[in-house]
N, C-alpha and C. Protein backbone atom coordinates (compact mmCIF):
# COMPACT_ATOMS: atom_id res chain seq x y z
N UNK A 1 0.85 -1.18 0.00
CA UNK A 1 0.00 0.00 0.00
C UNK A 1 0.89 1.24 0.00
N UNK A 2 0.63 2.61 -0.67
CA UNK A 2 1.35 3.67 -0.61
C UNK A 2 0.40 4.83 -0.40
N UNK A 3 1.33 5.87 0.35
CA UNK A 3 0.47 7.00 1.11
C UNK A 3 0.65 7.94 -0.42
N UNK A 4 -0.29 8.47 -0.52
CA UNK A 4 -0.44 9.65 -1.85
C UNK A 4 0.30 10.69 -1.11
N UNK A 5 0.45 11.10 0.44
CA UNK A 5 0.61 11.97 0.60
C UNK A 5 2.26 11.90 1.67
N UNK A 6 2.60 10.84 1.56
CA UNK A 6 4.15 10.91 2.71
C UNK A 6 4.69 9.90 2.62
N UNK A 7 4.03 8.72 2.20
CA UNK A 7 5.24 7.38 1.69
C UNK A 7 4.56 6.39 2.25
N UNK A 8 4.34 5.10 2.99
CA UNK A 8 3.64 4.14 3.00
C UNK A 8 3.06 4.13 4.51
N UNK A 9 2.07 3.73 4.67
CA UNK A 9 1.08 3.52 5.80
C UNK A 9 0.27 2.49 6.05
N UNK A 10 0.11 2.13 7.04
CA UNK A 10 -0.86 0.76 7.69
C UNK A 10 -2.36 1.41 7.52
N UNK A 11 -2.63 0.02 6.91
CA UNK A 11 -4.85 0.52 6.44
C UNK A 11 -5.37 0.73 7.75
N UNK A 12 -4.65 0.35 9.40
CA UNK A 12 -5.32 0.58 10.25
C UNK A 12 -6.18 2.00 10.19
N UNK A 13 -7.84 1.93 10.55
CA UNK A 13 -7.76 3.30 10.38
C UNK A 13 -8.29 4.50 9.46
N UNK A 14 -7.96 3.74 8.21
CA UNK A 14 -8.12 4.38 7.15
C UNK A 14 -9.53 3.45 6.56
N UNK A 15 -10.15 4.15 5.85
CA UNK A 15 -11.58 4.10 5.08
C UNK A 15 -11.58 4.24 3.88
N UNK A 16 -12.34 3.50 3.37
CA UNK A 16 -12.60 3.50 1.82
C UNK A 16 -13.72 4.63 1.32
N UNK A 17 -13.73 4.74 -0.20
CA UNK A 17 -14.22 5.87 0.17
C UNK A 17 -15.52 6.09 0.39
N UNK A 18 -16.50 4.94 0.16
CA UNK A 18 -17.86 4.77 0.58
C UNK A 18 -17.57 4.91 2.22
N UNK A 19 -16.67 4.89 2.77
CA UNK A 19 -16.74 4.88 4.21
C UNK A 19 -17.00 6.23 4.48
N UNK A 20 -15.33 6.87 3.72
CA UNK A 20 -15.67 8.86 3.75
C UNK A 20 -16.29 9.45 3.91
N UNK A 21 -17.43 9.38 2.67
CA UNK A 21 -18.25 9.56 2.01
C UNK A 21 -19.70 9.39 3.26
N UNK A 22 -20.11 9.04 3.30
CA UNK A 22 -20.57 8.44 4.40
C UNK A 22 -20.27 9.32 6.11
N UNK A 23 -19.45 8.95 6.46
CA UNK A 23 -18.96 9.72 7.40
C UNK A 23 -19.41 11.23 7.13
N UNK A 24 -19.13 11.54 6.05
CA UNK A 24 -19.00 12.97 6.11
C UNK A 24 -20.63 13.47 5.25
N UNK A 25 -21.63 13.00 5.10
CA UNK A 25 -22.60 12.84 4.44
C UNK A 25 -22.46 13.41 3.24
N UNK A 26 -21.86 12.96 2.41
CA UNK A 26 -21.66 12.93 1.01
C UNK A 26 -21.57 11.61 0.05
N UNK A 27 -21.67 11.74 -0.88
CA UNK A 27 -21.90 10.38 -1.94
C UNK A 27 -20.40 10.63 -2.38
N UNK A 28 -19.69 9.00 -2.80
CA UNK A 28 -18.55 8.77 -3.31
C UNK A 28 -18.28 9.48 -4.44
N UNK A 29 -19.31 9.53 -5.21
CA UNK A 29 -19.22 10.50 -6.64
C UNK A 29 -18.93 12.13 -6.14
N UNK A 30 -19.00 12.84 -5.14
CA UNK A 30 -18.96 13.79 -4.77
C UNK A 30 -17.41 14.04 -4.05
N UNK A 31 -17.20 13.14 -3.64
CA UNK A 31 -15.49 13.12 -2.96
C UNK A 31 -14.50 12.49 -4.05
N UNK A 32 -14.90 11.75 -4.95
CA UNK A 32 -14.27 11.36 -6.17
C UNK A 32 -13.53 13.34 -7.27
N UNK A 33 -15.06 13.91 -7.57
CA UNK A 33 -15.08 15.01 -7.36
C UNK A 33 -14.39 16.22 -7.64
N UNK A 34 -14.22 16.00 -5.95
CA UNK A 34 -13.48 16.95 -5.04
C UNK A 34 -11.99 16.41 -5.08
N UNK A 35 -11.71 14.88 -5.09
CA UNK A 35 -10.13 14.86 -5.68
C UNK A 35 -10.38 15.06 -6.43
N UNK A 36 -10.80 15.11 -7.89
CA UNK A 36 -10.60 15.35 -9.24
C UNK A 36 -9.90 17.09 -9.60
N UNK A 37 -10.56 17.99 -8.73
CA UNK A 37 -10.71 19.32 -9.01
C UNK A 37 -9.45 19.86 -8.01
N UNK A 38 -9.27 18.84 -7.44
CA UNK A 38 -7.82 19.17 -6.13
C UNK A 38 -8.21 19.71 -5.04
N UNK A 39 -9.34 19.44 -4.28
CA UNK A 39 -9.87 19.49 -2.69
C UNK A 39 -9.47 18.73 -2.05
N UNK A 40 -9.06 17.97 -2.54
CA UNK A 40 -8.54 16.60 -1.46
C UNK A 40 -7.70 15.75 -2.15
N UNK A 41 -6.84 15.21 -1.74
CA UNK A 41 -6.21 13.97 -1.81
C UNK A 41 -6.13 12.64 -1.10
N UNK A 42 -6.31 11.64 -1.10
CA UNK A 42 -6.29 10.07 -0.62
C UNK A 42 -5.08 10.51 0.46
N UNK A 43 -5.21 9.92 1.70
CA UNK A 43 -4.55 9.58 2.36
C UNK A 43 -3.53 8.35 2.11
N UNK A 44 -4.45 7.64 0.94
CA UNK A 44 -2.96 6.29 0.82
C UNK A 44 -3.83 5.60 -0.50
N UNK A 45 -3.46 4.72 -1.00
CA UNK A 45 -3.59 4.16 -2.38
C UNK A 45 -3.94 2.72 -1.46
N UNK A 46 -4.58 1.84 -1.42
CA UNK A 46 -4.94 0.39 -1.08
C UNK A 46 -3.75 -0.62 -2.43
N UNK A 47 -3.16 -1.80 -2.09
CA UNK A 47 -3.19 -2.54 -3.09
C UNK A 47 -3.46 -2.63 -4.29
N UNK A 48 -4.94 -2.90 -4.06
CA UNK A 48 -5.99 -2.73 -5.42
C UNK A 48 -6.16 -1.34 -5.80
N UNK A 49 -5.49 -0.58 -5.43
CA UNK A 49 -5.91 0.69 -6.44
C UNK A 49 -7.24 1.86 -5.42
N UNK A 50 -7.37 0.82 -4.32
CA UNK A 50 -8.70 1.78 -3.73
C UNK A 50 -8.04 2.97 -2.91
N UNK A 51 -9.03 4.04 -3.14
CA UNK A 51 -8.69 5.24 -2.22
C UNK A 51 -8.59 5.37 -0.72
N UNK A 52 -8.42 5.31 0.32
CA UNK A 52 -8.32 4.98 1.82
C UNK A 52 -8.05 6.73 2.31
N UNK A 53 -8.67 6.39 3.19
CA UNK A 53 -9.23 8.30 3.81
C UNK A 53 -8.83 8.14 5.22
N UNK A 54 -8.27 9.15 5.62
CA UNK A 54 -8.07 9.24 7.28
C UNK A 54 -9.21 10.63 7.69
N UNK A 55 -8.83 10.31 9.19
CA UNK A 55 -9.81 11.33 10.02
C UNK A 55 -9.61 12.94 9.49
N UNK A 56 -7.93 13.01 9.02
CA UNK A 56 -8.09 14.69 8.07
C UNK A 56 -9.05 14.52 7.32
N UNK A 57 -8.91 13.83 6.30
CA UNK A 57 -9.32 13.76 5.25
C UNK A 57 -11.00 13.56 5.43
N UNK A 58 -11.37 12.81 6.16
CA UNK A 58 -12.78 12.98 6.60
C UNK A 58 -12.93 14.31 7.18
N UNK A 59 -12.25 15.10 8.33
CA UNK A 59 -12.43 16.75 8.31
C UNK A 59 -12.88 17.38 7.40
N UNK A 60 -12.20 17.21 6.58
CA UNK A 60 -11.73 17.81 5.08
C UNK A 60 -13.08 18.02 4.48
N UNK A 61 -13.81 16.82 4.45
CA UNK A 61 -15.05 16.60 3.68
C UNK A 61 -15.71 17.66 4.38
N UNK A 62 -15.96 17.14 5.71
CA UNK A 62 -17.12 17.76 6.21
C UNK A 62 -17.04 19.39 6.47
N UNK A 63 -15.79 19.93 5.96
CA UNK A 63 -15.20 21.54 5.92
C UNK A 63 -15.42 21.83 4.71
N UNK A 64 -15.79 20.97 3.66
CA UNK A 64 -16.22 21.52 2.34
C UNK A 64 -17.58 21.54 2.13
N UNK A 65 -17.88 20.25 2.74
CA UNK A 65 -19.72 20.18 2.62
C UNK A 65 -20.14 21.01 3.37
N UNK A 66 -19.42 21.76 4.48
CA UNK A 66 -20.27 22.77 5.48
C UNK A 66 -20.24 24.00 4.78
N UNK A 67 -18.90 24.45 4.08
CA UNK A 67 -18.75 25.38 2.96
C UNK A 67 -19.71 25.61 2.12
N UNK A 68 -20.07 24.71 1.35
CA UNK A 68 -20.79 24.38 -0.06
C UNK A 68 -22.10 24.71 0.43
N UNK A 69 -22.68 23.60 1.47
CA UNK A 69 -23.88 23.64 1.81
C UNK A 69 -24.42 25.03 3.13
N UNK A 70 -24.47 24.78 3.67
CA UNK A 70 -24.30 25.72 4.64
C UNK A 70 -23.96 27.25 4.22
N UNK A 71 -22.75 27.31 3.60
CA UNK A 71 -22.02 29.06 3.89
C UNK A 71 -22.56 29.05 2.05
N UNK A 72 -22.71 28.11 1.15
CA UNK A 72 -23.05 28.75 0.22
C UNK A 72 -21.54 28.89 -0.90
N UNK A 73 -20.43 28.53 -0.36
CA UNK A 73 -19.60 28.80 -1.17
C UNK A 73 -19.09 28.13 -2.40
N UNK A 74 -19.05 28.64 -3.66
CA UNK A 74 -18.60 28.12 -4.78
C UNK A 74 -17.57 27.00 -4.68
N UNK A 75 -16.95 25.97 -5.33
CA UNK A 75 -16.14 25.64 -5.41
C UNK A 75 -14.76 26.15 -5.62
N UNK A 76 -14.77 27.06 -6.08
CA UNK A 76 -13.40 27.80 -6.42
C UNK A 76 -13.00 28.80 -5.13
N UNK A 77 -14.40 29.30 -4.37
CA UNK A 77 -14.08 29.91 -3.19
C UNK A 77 -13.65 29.01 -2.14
N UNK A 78 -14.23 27.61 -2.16
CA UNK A 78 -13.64 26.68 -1.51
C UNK A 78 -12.55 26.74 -1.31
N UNK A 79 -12.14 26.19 -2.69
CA UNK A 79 -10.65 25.87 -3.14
C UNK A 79 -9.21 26.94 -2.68
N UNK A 80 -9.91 28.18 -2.87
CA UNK A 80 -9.28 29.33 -2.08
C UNK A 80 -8.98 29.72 -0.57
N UNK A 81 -9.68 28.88 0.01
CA UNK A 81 -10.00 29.34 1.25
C UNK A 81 -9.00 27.82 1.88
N UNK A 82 -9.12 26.85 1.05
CA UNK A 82 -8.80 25.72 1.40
C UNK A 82 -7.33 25.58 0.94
N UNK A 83 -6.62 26.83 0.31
CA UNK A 83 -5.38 26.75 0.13
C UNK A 83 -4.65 27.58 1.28
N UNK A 84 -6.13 28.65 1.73
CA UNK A 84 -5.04 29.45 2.65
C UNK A 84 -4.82 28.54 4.21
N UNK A 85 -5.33 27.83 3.80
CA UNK A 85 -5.41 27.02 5.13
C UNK A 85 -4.43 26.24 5.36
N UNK A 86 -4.40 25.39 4.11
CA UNK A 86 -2.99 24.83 3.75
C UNK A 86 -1.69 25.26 3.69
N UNK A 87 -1.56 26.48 3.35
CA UNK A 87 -0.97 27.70 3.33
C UNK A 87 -0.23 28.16 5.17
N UNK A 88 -1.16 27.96 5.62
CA UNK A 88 -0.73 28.75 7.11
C UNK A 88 -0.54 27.19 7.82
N UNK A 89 -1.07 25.89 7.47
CA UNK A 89 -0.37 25.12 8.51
C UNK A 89 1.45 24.96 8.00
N UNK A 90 1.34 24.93 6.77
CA UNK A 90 2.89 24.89 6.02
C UNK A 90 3.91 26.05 7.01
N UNK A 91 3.04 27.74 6.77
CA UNK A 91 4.02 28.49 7.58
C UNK A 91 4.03 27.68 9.39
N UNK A 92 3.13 27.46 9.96
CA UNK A 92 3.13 27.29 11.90
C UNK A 92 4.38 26.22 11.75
N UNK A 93 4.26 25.13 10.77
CA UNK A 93 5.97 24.39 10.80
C UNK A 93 6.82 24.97 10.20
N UNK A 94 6.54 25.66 9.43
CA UNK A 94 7.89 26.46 9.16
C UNK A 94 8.65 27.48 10.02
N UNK A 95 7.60 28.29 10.82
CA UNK A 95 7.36 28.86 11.92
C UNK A 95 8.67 28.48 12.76
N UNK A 96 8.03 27.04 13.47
CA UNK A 96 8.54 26.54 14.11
C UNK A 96 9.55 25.60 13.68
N UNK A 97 10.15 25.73 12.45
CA UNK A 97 11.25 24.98 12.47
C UNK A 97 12.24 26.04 12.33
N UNK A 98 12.50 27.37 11.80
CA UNK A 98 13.91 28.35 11.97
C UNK A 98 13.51 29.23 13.55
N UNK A 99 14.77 29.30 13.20
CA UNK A 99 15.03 30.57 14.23
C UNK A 99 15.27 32.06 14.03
N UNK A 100 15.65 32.26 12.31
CA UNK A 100 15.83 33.56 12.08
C UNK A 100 14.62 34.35 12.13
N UNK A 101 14.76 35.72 12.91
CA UNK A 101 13.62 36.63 12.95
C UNK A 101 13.18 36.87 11.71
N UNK A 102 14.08 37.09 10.39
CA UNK A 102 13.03 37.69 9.24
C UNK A 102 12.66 36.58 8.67
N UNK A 103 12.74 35.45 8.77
CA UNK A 103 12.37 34.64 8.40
C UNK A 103 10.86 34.67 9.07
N UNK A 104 10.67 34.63 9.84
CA UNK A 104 9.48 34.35 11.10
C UNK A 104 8.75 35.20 10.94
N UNK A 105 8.98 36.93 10.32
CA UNK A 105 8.82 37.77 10.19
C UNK A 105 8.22 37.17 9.00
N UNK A 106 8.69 37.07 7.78
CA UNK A 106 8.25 36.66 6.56
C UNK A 106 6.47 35.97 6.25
N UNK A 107 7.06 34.88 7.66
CA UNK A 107 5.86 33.88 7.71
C UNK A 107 4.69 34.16 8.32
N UNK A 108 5.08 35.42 9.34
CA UNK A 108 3.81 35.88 9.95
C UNK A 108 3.13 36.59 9.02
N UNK A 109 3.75 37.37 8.71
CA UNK A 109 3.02 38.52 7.40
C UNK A 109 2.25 37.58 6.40
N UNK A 110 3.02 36.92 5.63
CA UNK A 110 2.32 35.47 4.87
C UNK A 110 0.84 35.32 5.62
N UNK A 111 0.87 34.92 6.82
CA UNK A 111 -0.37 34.47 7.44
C UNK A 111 -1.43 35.72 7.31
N UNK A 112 -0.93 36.62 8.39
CA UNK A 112 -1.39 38.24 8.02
C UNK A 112 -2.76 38.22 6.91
N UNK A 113 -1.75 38.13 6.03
CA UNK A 113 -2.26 38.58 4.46
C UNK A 113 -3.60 37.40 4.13
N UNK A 114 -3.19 36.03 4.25
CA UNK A 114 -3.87 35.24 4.11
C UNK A 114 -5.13 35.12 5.17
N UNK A 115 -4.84 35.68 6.40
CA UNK A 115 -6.68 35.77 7.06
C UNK A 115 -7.15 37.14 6.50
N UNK A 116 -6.25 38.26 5.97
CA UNK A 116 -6.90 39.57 5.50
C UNK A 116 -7.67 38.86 4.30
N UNK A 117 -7.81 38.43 3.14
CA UNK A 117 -7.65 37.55 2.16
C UNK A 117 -9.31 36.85 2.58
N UNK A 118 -8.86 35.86 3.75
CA UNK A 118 -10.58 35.29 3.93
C UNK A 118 -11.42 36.15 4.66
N UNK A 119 -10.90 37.22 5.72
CA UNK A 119 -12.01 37.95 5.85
C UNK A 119 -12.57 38.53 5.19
N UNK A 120 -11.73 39.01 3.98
CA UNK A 120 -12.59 39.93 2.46
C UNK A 120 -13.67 38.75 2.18
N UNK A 121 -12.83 37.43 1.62
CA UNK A 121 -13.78 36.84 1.06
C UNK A 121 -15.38 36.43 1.58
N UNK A 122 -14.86 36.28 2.91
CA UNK A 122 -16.38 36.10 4.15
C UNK A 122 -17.34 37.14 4.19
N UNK A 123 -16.54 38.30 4.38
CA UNK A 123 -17.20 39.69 4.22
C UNK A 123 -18.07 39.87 2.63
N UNK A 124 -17.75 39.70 1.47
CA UNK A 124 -18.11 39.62 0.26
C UNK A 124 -19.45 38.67 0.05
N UNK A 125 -19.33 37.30 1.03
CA UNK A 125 -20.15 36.77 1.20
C UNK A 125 -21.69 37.02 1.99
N UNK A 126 -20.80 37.54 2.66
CA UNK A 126 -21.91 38.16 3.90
C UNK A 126 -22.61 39.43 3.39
N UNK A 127 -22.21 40.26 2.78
CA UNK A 127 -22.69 41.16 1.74
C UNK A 127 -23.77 40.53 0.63
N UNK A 128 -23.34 39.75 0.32
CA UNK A 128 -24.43 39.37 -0.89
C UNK A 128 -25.44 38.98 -0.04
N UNK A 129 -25.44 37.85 0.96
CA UNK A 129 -25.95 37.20 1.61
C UNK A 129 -27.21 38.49 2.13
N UNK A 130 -26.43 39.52 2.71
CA UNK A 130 -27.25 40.95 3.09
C UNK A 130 -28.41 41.52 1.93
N UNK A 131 -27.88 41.78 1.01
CA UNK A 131 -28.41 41.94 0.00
C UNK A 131 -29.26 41.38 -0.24
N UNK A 132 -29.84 39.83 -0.35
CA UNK A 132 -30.59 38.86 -0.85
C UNK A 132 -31.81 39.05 0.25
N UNK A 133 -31.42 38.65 1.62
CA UNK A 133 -32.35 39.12 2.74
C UNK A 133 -32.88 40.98 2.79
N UNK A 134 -32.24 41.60 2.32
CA UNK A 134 -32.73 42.83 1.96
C UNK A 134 -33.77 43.09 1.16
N UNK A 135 -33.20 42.00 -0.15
CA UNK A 135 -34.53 42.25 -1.74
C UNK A 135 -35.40 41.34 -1.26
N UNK A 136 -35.54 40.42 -0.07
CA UNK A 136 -36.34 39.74 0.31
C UNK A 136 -37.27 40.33 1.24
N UNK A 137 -36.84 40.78 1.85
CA UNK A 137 -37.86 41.65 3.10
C UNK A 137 -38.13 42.56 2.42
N UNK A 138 -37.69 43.61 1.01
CA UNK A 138 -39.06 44.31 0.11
C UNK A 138 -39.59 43.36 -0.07
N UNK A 139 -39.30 42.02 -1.00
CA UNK A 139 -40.57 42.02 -1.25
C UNK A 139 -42.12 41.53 -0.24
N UNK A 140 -41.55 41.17 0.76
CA UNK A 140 -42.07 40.83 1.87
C UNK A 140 -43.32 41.88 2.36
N UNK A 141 -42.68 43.01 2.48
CA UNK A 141 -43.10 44.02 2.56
C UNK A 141 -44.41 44.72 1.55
N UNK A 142 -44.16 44.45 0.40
CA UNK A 142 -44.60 45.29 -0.64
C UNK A 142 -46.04 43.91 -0.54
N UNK A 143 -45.54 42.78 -0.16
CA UNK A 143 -46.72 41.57 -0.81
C UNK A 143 -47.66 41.78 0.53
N UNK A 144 -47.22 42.18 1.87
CA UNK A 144 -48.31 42.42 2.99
C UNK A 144 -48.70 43.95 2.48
N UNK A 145 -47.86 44.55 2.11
CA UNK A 145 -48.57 45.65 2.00
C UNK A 145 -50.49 45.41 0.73
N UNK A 146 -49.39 44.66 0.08
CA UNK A 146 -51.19 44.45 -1.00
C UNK A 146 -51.97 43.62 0.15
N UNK A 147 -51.87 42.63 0.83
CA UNK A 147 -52.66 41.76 1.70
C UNK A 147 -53.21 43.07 2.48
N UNK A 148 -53.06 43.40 2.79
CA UNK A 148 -53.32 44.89 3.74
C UNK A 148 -54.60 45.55 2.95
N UNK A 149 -54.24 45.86 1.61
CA UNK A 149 -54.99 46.60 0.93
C UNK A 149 -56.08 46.19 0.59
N UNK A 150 -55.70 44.81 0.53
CA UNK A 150 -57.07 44.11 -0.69
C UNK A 150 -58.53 43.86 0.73
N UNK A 151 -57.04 43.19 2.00
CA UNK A 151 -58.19 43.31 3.33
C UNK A 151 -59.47 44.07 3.25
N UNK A 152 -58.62 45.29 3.52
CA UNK A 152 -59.39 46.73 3.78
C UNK A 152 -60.54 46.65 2.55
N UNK A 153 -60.15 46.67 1.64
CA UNK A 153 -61.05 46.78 0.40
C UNK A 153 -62.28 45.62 0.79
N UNK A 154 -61.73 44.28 1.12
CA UNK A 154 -62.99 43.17 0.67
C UNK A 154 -63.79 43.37 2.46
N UNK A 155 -63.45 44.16 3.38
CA UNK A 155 -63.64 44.89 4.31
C UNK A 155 -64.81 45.57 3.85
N UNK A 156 -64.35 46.33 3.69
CA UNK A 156 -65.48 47.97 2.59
C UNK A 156 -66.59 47.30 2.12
N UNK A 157 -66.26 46.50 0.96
CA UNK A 157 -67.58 45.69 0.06
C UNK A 157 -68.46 45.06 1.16
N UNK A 158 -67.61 44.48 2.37
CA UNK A 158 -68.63 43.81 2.90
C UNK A 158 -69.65 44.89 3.84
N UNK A 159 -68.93 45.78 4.30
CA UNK A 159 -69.79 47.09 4.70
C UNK A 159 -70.78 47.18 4.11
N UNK A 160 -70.52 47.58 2.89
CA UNK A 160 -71.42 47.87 1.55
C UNK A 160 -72.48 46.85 1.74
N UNK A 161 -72.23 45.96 1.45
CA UNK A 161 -73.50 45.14 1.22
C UNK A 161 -74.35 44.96 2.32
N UNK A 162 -73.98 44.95 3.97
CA UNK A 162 -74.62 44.88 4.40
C UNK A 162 -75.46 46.06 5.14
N UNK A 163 -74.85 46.85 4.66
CA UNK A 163 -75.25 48.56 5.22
C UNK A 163 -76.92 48.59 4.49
N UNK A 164 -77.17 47.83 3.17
CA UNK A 164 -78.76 48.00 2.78
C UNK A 164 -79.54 46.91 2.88
């Protein structure tokens, strides 16, 4: 068996991907996917060729399906958000493996930039998101306002008719 991602590993552990999939309430065709497009990678290759998933990698899922479903985010915003992530665990060991200040210096700023980066993108989100609940409560508004009107009106007629 070989790890896709660090060199060889025991199946203890590891899941196939109907297991993943599953775990993370998604269909195999959907985490198939998501490696295809580069969201994820196999934790290890099986013998036979099968994909085998660890508990990241099950994270993983359920940080995209909460993305997707939930927050609404595109795949490509995914994919973005899911690099800066990748991105800043690379700097915390890099971090922590020198000792030179500008180096450290380097890597903080790196990070810096990369949560400035998803708060835009969250913020952008949350904006539209504003927006949508905005054009929603007009029309909310405008449709009680006719319920209101037509009330009053079939109100009136009934006055009317019984006033003679």
């Amino acid at each position: 068996m070989t790890d896709t991602k660090t060199g060889s590993v025991d199946a203890a552990g590891l899941l196939r991907i109907q297991e993943a999939a599953a775990e993370a309430g998604l269909t195999s065709r959907s985490v198939r996917y998501y490696e295809e497009v580069g969201l994820l990678r196999p934790a290890a290759r099986s013998e036979g060729d099968y994909r085998l998933y660890d508990a990241t990698d099950v994270e993983r899922l359920r940080f995209i399906k909460g993305l997707r479903d939930d927050a609404g985010f595109s795949l490509a915003e995914i994919a973005q958000l899911l690099e800066d992530e990748d991105a800043r665990e690379r700097g915390h060991e890099a971090y922590h493996a020198t000792t030179d200040p500008a180096e450290r210096l380097r890597i903080l700023r790196d990070r810096v930039s990369r949560y400035e980066h998803q708060i835009e993108m969250l913020r952008s989100k949350v904006g539209r998101l504003q927006a949508m609940v905005d054009e929603t409560d007009a029309r909310l508004t405008r449709t009680k306002g006719k319920v209101r009107a037509l009330t009053e009106e079939m109100a009136a007629s009934i006055e009317v008719g019984t006033a003679r």
